[in-house]
C-alpha atoms as a PDB file:
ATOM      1  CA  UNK A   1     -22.023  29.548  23.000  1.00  0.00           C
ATOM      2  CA  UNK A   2     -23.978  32.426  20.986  1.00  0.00           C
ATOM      3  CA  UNK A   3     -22.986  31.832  17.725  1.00  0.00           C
ATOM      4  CA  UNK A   4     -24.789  28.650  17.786  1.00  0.00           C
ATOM      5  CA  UNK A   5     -21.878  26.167  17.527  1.00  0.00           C
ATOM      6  CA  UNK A   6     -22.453  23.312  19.568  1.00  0.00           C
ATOM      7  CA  UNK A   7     -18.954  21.584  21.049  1.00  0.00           C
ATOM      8  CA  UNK A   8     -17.821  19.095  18.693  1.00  0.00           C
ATOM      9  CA  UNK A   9     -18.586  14.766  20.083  1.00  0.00           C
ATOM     10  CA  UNK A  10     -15.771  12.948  20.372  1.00  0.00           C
ATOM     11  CA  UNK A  11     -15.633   9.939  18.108  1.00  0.00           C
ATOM     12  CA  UNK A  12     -16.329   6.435  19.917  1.00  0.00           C
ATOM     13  CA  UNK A  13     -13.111   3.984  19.236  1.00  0.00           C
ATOM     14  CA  UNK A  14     -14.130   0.154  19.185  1.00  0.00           C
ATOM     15  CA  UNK A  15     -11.808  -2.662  19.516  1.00  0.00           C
ATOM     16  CA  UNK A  16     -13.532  -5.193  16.311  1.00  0.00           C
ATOM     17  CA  UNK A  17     -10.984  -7.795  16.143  1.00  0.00           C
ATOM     18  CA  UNK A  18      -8.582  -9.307  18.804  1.00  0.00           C
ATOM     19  CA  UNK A  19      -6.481 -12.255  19.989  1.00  0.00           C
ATOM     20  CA  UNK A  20      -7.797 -14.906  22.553  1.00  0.00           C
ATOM     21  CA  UNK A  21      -7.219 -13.584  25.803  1.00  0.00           C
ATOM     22  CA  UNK A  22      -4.921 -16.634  26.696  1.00  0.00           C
ATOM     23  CA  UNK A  23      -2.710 -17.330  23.761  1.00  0.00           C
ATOM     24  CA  UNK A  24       1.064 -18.877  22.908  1.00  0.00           C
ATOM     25  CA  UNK A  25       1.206 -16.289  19.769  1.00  0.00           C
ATOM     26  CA  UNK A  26       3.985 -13.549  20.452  1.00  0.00           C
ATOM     27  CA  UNK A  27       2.281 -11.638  17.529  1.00  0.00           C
ATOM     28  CA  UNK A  28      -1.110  -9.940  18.031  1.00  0.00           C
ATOM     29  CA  UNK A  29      -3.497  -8.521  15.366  1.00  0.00           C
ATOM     30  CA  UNK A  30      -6.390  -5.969  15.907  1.00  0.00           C
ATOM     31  CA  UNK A  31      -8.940  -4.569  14.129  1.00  0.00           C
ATOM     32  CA  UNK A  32     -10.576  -1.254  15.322  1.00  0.00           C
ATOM     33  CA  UNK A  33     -13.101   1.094  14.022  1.00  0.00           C
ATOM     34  CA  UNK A  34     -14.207   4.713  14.834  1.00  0.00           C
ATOM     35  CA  UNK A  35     -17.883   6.091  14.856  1.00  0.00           C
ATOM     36  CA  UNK A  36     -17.069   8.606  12.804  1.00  0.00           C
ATOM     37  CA  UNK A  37     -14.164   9.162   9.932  1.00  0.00           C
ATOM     38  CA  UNK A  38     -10.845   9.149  12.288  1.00  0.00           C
ATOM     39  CA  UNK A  39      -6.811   8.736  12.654  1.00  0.00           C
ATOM     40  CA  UNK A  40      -6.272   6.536  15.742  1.00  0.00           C
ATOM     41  CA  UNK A  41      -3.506   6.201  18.262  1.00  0.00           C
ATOM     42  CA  UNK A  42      -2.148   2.936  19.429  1.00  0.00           C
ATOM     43  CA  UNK A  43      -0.602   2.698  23.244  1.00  0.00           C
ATOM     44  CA  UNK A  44       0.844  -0.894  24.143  1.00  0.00           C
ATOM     45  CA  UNK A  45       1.605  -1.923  27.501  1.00  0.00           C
ATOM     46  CA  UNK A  46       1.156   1.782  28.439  1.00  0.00           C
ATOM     47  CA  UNK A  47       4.012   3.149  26.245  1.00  0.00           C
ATOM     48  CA  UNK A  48       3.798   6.401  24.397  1.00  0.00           C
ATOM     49  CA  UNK A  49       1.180   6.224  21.950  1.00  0.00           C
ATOM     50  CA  UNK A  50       1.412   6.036  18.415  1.00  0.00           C
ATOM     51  CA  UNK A  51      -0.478   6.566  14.871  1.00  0.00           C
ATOM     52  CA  UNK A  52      -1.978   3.289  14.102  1.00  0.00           C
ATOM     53  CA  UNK A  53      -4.433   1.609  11.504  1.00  0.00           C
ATOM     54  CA  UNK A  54      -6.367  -0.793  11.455  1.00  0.00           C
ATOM     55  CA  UNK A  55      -5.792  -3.683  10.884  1.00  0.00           C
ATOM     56  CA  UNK A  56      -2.673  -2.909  13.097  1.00  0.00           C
ATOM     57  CA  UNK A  57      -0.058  -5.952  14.436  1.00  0.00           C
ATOM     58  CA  UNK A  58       1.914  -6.012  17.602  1.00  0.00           C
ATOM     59  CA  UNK A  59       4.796  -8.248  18.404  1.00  0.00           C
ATOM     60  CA  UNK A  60       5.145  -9.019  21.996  1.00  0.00           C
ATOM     61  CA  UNK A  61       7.073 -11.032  25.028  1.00  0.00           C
ATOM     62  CA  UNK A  62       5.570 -13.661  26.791  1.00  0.00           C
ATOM     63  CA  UNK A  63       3.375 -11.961  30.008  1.00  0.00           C
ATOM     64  CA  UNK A  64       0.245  -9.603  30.149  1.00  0.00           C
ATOM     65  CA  UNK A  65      -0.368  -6.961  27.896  1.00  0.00           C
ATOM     66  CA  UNK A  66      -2.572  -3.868  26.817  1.00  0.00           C
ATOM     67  CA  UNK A  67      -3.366  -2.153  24.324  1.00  0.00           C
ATOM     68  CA  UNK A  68      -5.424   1.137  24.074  1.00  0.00           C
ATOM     69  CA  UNK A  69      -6.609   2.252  20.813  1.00  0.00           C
ATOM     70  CA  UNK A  70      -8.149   6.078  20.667  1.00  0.00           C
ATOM     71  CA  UNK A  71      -9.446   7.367  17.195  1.00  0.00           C
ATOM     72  CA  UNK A  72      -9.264  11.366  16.731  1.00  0.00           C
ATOM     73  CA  UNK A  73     -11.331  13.020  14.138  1.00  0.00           C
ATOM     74  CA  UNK A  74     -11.003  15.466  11.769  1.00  0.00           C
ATOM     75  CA  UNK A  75     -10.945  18.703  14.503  1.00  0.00           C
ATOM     76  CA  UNK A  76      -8.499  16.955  16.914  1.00  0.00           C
ATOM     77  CA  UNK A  77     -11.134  15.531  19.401  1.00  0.00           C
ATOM     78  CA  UNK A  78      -9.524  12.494  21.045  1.00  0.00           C
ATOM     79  CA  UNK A  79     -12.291   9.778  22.570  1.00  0.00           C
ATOM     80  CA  UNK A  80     -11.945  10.434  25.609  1.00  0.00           C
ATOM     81  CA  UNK A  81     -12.492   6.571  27.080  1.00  0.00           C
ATOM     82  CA  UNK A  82      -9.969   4.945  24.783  1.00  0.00           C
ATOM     83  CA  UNK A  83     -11.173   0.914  23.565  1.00  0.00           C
ATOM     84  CA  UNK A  84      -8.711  -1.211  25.659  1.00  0.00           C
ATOM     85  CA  UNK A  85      -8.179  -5.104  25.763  1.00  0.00           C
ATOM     86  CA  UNK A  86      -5.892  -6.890  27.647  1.00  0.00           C
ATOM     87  CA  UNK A  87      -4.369 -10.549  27.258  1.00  0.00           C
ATOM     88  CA  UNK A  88      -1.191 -13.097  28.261  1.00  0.00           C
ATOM     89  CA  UNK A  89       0.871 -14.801  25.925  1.00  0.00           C
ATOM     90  CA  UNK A  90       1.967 -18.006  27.210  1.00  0.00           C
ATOM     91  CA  UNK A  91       4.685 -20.169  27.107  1.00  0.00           C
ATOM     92  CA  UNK A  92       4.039 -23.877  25.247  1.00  0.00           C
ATOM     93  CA  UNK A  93       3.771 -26.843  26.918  1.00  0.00           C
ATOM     94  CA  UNK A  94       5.996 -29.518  25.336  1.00  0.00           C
END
């Protein structure tokens, strides 16, 4: 690049808050942050993704799920290695 630019970084998307990994809740809450000022997308159980804040709440089945959280800063870089975490909801034992 000869005009000196350098290529923007992509922003680095962390996962802060979460549910247990084994749970009987059918709703979910995260918290997420960005290393830099960014809009995130939210994917669940690999659906399209969507604009998402944080603190951002899901609503889910019983079985395994996923979400991916990717922050995108002010230019349009996307982190490329989206924060993911996985976890079952359970049925109760009675």
């Amino acid at each position: 690049m000869g005009s000196g630019a350098r290529p923007a970084e992509p922003p680095d998307t962390t996962i802060t808050g979460h549910p247990k990994k084994r749970s009987h809740k059918r709703k979910a809450r995260f918290e997420f942050s960005a290393s830099e000022p960014a809009t995130f997308l939210c994917q669940l159980d690999g659906k399209q993704p969507e604009p998402c804040a944080s603190p951002d709440k899901e609503r889910v089945k019983r079985g395994k799920h996923q979400l991916a959280v990717t922050a995108v800063d002010s230019v349009g870089t996307a982190d490329p290695t989206p924060a993911t975490f996985g976890w079952r909801v359970k049925r109760k034992k009675h």
